[in-house]
Protein backbone atom coordinates (compact mmCIF):
# COMPACT_ATOMS: atom_id res chain seq x y z
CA UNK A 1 6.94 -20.91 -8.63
CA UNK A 2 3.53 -19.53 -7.19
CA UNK A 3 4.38 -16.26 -5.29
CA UNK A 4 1.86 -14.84 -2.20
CA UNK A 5 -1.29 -13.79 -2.61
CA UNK A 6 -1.17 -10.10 -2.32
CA UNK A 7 -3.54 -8.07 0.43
CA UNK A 8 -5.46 -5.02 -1.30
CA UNK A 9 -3.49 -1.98 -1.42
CA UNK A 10 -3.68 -0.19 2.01
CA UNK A 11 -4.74 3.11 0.95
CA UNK A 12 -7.33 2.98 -1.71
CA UNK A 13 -8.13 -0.65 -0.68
CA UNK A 14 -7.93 -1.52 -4.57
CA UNK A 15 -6.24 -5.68 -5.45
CA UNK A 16 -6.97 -4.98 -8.93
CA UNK A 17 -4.71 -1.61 -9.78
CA UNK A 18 -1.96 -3.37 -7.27
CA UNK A 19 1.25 -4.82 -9.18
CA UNK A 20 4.88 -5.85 -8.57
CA UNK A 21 7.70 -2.89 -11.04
CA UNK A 22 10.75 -3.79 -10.96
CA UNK A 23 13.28 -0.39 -11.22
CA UNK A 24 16.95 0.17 -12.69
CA UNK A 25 17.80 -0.29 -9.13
CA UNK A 26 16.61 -4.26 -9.07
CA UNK A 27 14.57 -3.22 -6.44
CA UNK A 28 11.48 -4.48 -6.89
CA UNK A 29 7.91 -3.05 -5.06
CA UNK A 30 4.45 -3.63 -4.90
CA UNK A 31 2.73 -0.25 -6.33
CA UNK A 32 -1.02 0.62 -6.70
CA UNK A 33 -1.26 3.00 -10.22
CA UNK A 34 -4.91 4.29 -8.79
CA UNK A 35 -3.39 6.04 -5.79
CA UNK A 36 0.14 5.72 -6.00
CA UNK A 37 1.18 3.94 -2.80
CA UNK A 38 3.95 1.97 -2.73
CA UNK A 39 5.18 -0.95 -0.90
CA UNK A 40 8.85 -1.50 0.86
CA UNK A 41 11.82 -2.09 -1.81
CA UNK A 42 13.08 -5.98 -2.01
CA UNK A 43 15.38 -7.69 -3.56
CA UNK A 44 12.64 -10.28 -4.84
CA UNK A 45 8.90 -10.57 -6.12
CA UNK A 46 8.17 -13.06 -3.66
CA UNK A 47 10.24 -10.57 -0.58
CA UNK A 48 8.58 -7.65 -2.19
CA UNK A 49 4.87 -9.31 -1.97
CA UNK A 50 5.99 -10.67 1.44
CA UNK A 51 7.17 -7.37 3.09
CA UNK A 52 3.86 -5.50 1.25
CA UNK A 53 1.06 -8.04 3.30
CA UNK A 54 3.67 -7.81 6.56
CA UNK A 55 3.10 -3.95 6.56
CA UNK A 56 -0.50 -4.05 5.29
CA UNK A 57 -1.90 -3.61 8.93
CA UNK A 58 0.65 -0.69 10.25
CA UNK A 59 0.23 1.53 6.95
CA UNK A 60 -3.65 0.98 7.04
CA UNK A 61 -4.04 1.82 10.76
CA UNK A 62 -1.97 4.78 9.53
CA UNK A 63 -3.68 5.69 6.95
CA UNK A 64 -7.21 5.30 8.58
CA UNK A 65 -6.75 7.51 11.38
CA UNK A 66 -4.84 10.48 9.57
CA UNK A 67 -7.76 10.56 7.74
CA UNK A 68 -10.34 10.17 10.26
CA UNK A 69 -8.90 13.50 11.93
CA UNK A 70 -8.76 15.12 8.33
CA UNK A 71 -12.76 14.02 8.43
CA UNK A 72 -13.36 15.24 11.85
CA UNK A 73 -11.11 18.62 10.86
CA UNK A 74 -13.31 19.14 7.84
CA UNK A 75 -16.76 18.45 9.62
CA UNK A 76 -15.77 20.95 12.44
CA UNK A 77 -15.53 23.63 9.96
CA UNK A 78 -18.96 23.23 8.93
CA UNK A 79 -20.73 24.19 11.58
């Protein structure tokens, strides 16, 4: 069975650090070992890979702009 081809992880951008763990739980996720993010719990690799590109937008949007205003915070301070 061929699962989904996974987007890039949204906060580091990294595909090749990105993996599916499975826990004690059976919950499985989509995690990125270079900067820790990790994806919504599923029941299933393929649900887990599914739900990870679904959110890839939202979280990256997120993640963007917090840090645009932590850029714009730190360059204020500078002058």
């Amino acid at each position: 069975m061929a699962y989904p081809r996974m987007k890039t992880c949204p906060t580091c951008n990294s595909d090749d650090r990105l993996g599916v763990y499975t826990y004690e739980s059976g919950w499985r996720h989509v995690e990125c070992t270079k900067c820790n993010y990790m994806g919504p719990g599923e029941g299933s690799i393929r649900q887990a890979i599914k739900s990870h590109n679904e959110k890839w937008e939202e979280r990256r949007t997120v993640y963007l702009e917090a840090n645009e205003v932590a850029f714009l915070a730190e360059d204020a301070t500078r002058y």
